[in-house]
Protein backbone atom coordinates (compact mmCIF):
# COMPACT_ATOMS: atom_id res chain seq x y z
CA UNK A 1 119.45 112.93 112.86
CA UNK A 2 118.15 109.63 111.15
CA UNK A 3 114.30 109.39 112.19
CA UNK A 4 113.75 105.98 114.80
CA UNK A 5 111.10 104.81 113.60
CA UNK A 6 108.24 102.66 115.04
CA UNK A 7 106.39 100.01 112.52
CA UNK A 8 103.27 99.75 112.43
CA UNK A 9 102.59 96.04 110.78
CA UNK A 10 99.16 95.08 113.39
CA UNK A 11 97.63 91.99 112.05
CA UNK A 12 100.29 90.99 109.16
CA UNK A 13 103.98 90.90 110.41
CA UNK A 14 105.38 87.91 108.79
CA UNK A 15 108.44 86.82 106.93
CA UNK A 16 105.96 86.82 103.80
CA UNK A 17 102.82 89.40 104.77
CA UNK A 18 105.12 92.94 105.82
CA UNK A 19 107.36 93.13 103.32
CA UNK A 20 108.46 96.76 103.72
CA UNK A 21 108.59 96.05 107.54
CA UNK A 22 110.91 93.63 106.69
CA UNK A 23 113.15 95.55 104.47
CA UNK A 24 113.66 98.14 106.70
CA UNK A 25 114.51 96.16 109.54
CA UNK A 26 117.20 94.48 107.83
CA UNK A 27 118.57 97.68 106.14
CA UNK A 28 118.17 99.86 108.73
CA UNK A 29 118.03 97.74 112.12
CA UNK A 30 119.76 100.63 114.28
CA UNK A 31 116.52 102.89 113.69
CA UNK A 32 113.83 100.67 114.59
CA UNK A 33 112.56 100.79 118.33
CA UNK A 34 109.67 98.29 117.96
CA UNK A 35 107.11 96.55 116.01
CA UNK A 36 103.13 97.23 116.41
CA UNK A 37 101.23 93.80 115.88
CA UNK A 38 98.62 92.90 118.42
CA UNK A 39 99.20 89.22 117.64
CA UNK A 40 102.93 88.82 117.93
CA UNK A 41 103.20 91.33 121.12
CA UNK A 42 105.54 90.07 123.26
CA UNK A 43 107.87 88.37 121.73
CA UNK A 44 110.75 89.73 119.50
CA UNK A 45 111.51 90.35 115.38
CA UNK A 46 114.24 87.73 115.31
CA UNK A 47 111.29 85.33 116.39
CA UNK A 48 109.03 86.34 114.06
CA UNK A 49 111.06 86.87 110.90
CA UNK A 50 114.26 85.20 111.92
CA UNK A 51 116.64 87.76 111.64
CA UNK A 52 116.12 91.45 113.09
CA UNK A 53 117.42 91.16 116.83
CA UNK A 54 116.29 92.06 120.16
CA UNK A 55 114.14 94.56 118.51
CA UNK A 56 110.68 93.99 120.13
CA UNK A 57 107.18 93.41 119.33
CA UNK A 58 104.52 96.05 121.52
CA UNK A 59 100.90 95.60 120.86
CA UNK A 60 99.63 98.98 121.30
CA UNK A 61 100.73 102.43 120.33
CA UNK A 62 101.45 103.61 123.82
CA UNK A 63 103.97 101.20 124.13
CA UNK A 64 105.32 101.94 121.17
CA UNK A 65 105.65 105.50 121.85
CA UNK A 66 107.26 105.19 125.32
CA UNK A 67 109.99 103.49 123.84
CA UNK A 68 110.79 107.56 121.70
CA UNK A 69 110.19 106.59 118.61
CA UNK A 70 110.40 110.24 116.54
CA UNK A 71 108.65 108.66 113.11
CA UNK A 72 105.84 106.12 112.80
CA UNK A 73 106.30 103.98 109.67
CA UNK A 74 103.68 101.97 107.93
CA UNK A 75 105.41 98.30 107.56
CA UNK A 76 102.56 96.87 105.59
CA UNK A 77 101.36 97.85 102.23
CA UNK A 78 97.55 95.71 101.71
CA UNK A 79 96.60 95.29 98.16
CA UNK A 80 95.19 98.21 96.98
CA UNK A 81 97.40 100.17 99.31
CA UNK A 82 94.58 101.58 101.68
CA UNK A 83 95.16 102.71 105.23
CA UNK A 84 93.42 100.02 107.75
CA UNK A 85 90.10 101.90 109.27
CA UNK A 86 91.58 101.74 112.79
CA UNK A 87 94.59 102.69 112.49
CA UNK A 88 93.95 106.16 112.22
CA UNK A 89 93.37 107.21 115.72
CA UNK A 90 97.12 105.38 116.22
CA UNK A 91 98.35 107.69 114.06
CA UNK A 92 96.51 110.85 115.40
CA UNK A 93 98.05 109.61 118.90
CA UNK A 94 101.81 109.63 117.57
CA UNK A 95 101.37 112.65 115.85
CA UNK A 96 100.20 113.73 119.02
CA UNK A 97 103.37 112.42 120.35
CA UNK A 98 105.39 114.64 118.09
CA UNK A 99 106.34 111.81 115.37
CA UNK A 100 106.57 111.88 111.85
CA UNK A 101 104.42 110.11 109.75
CA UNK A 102 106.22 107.98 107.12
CA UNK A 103 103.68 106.02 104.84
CA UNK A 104 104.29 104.28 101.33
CA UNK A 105 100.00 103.46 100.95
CA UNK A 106 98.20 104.26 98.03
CA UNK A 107 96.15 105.99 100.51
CA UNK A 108 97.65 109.23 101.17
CA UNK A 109 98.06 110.60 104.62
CA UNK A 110 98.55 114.12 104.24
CA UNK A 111 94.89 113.99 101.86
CA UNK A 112 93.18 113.40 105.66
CA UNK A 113 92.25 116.46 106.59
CA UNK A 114 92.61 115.43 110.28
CA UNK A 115 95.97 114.21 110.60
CA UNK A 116 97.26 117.03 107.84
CA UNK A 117 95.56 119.95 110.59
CA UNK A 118 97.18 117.93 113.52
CA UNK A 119 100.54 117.57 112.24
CA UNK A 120 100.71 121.28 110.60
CA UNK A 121 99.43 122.15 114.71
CA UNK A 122 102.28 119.79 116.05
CA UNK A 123 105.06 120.43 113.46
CA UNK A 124 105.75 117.34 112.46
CA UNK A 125 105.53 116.08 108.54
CA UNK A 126 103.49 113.76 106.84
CA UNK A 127 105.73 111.75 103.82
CA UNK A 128 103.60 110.05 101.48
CA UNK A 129 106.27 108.26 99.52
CA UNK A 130 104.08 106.97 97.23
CA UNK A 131 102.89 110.39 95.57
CA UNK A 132 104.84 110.61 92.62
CA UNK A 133 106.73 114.17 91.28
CA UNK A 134 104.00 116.12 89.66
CA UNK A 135 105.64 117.10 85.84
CA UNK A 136 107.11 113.66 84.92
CA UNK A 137 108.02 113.08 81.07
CA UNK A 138 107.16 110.52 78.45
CA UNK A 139 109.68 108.15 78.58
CA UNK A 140 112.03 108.70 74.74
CA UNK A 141 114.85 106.17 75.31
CA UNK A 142 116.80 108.88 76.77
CA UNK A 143 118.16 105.87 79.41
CA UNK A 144 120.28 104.43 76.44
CA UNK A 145 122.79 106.96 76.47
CA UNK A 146 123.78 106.80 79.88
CA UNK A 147 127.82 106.19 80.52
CA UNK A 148 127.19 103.79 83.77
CA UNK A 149 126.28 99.94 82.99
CA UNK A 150 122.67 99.53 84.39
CA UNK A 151 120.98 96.72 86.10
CA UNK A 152 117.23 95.71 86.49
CA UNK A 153 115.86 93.27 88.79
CA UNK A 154 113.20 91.39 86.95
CA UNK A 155 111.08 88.63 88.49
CA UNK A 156 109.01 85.76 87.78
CA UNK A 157 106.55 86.77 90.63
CA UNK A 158 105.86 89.85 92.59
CA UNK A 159 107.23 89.98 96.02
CA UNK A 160 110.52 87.51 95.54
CA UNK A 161 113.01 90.10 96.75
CA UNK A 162 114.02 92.09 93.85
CA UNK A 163 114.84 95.03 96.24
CA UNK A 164 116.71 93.02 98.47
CA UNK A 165 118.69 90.92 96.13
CA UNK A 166 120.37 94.54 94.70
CA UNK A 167 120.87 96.06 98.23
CA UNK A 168 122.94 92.80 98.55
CA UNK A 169 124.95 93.53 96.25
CA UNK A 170 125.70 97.56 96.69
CA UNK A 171 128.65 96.81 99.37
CA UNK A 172 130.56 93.58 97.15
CA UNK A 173 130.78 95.77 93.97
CA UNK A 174 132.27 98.95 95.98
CA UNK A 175 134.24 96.64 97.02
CA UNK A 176 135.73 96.19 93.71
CA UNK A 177 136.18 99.62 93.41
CA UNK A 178 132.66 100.17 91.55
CA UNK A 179 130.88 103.51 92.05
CA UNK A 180 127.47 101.68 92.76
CA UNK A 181 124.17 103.42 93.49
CA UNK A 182 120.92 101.69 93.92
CA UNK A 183 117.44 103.40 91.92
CA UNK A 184 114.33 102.76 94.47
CA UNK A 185 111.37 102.46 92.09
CA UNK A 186 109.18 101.44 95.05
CA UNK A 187 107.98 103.11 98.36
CA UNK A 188 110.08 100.50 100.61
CA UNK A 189 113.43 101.30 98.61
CA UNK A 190 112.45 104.63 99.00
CA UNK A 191 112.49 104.38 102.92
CA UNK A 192 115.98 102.98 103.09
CA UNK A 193 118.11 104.96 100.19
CA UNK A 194 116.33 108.63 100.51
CA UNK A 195 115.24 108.93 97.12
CA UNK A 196 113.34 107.53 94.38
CA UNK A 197 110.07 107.60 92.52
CA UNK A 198 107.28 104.82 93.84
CA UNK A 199 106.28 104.01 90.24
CA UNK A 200 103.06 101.87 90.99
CA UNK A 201 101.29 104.67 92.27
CA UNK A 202 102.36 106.60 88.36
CA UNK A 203 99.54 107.43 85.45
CA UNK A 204 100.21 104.57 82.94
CA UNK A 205 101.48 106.73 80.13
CA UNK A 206 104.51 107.99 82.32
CA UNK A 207 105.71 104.85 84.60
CA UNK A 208 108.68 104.60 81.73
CA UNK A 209 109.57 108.11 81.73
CA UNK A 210 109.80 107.82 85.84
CA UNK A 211 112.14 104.70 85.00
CA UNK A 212 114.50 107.05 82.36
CA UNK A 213 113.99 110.21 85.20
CA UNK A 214 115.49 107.94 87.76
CA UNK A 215 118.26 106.53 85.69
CA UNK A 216 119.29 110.34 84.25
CA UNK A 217 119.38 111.34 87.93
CA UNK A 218 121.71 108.61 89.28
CA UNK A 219 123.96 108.50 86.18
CA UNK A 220 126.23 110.93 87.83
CA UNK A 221 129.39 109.63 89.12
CA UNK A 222 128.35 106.25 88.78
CA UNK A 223 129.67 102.86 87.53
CA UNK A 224 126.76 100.94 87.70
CA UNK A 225 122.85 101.43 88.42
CA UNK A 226 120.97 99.03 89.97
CA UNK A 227 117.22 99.91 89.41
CA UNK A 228 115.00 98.36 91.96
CA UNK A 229 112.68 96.01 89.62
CA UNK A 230 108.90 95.32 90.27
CA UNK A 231 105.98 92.88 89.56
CA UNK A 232 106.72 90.18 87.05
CA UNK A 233 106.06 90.29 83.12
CA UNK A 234 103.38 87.41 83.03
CA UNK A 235 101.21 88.73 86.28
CA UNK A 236 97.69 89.55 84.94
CA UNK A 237 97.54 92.34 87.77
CA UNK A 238 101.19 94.27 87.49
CA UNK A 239 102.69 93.39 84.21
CA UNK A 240 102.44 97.20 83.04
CA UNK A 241 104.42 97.96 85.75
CA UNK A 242 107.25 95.89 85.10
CA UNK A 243 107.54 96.40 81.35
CA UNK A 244 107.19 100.17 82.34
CA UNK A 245 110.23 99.64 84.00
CA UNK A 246 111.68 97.37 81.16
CA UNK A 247 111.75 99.89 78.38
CA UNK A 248 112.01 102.76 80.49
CA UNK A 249 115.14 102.24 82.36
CA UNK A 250 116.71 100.40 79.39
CA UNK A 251 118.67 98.10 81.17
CA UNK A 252 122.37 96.62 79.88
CA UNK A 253 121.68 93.61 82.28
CA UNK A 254 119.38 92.11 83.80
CA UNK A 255 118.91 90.15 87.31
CA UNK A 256 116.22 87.29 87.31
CA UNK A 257 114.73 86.87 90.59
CA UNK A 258 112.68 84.12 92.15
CA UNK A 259 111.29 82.28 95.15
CA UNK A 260 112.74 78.72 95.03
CA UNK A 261 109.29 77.31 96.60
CA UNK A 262 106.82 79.22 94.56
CA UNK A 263 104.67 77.10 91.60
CA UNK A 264 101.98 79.80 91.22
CA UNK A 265 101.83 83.66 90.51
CA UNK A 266 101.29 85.06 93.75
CA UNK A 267 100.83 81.50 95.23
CA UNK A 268 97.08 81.64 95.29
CA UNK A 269 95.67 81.01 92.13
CA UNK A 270 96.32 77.68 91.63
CA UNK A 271 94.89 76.85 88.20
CA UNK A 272 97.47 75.66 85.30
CA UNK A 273 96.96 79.15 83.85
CA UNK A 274 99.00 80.78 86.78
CA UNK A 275 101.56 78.20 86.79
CA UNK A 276 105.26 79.77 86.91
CA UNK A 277 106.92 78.89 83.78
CA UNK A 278 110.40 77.55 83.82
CA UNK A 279 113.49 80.14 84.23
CA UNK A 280 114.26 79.54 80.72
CA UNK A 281 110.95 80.93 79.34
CA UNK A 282 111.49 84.58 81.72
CA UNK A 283 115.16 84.65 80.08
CA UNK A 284 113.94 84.65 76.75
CA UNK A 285 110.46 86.76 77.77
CA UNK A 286 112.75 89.63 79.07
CA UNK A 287 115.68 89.64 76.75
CA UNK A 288 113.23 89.73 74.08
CA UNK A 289 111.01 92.29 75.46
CA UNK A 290 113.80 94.47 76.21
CA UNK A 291 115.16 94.38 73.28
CA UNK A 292 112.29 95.61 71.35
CA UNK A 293 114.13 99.38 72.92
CA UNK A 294 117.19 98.59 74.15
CA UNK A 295 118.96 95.15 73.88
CA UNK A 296 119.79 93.44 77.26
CA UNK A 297 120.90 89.98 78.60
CA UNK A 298 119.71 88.43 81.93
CA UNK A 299 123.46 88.10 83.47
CA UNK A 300 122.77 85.89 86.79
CA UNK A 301 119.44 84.59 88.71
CA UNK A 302 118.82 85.65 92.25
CA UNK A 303 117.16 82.62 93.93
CA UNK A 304 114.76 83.10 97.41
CA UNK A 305 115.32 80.13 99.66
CA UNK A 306 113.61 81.21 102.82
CA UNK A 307 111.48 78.47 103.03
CA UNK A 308 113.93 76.02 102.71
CA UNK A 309 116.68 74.24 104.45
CA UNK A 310 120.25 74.70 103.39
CA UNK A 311 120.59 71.54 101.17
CA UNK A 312 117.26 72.02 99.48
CA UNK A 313 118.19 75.87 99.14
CA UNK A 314 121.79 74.51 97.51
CA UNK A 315 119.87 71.71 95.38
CA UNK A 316 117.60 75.06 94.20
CA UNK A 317 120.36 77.53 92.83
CA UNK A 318 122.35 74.87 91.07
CA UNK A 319 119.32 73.11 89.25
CA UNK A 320 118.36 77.07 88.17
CA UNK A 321 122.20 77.61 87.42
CA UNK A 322 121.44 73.99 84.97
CA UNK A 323 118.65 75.10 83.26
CA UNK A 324 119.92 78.75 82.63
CA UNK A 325 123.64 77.94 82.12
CA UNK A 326 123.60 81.50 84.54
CA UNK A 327 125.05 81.96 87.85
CA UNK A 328 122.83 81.82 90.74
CA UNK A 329 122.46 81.99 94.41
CA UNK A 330 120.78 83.46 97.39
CA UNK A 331 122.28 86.50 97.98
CA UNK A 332 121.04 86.69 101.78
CA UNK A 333 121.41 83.46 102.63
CA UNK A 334 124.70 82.72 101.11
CA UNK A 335 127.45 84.47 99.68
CA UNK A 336 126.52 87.00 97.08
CA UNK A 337 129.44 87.03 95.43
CA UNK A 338 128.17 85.11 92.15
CA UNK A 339 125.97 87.70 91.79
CA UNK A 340 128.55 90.48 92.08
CA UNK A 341 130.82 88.93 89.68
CA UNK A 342 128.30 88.51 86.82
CA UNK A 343 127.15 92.38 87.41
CA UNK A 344 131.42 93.34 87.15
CA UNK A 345 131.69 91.20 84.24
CA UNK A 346 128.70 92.36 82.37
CA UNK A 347 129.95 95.70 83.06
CA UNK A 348 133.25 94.93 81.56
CA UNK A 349 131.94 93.47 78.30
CA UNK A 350 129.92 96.59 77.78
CA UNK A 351 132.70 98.69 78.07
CA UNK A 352 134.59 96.62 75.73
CA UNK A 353 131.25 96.88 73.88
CA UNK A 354 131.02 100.76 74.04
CA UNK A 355 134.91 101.24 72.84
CA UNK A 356 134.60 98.89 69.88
């Protein structure tokens, strides 16, 4: 049976502050039985977030756990990805309670010798989806020679919905017949698809060769890869990351993501140095650092509009859509068929590409 989980998000649920909270409860809204945050208790996730339902808001574990939760996920991942000081007795009391443990931290749950004694005593598991597979390879280009037509999510920021932008898409390209299977690369994609390799929490020297591992794997009866994309290539912090992901996965297309509203890199450090370039200047960044392995084009631009209202979200995707001469749009907020297309016809022009 699919685990119902309880998220644990205390102190940071938000549309912008619990991203893997979020994620999951739009992906997989039928397993969530509630919400821990202290300071939204009481009221529901479709008030906080927007979308999400009747699901509700509890503000302490006990509540949480009389409503059967049989996992207890942790919605929040902190920079630095440490477990909050506090929130360990919580998690003694659900293990207690006979729940899993489901945690994408840096922090790794099953290293506590408490809660790994506990759970081995109540037979319940501990998944730290952040520990990566222990023999992974040096990436050798090995992703070039796959037969499906792949697709990276790049972004000009982190946290602008690369993830969600390609789980948007999964269902419209089935729909034209297209054997479609999304890569998680992070610990939230991870959570909704099964499987995947969280490659910020990777040794430097191998983050590429998890990005070829993944593509390898689910190259099998597919049409087209998405790879789940992360960081952005100009980020002083996660750059690595994302041209880890670049050269390892060696993308045919590419998917330009970003948050309509944003003017800064992470939207904090607001000196001209961490001003967001223009869309025009990421094309050419990530064509051109792709191609230094594999040669790639960014086919379409996946805009975030969640801060806006509809015309300004509108006014957003066709001034990016301008500039690029790409096709663009929200693909939660409106329909993601642009999106889809441009992924179907990039995949036919490398097929054409392949035969000649």
């Amino acid at each position: 049976m699919p685990p119902r989980y309880l998220i644990l998000a205390d102190g940071d649920f938000g549309p912008m502050t619990s991203k893997t909270a979020n994620s999951v409860i739009r992906f997989l809204p039928d397993q969530i039985v509630a919400v821990l945050d202290r300071q939204q208790a009481g009221r529901s996730v479709a008030d906080v977030l927007g979308f999400g339902g009747a699901i509700p808001v509890v503000g302490s574990m006990t509540e949480g756990l009389a409503l059967g939760p049989t996992a207890v996920l942790v919605g929040i991942a902190p920079q630095g990805g440490r477990l909050p000081a506090e929130w360990r007795t919580w998690l003694l009391e659900a293990v207690d309670a006979g729940c899993e443990l489901w945690s994408g931290l840096h922090t790794f749950l099953a290293d506590d010798a408490e809660l790994a004694d506990r759970a081995r005593v109540r037979g319940v598991r501990i998944l730290d989806l952040r520990r990566p597979p222990p023999d992974l390879p040096i990436a050798s280009g090995l992703a070039r020679t796959v037969e499906p037509y792949v697709v990276l999510t790049v972004g000009t920021d982190c946290n602008v919905g690369k993830m969600t932008a390609q789980l948007r898409l999964v269902q419209g390209l089935r729909a034209q017949g297209l054997r479609t299977r999304f890569v998680a690369t992070g610990q939230t994609g991870i959570m909704i698809e099964g499987w995947g390799i969280a490659v910020d929490a990777v040794v430097a020297d191998f983050i590429a060769g998890a990005a070829e591992r993944l593509v390898l794997e689910g190259a099998p009866d597919a049409d087209v890869l998405l790879v789940e994309g992360q960081g952005s290539i100009n980020h002083p912090g996660y750059s690595g990351v994302t041209l880890g992901l670049l050269h390892g996965s060696c993308p045919d297309g590419l998917i330009l993501c970003h948050q309509a509203s944003r003017e800064y890199l992470g939207d904090y450090r607001r000196t001209s140095e961490f001003r967001i370039p223009p869309l025009p200047q990421y094309v050419r960044w990530y064509e051109d650092l792709a191609g230094a392995v594999h040669p790639t084009r960014v086919v379409g631009i996946s805009m975030n509009t969640y801060d806006l209202d509809e015309a300004a979200a509108r006014t957003a995707c066709a001034r990016a859509a301008d500039s690029t001469g790409l096709p663009c749009t929200d693909p939660v907020r409106f329909d993601p068929a642009p999106l889809v297309d441009a992924v179907a016809a990039g995949r036919a022009a490398y097929l054409r590409a392949r035969a000649g």
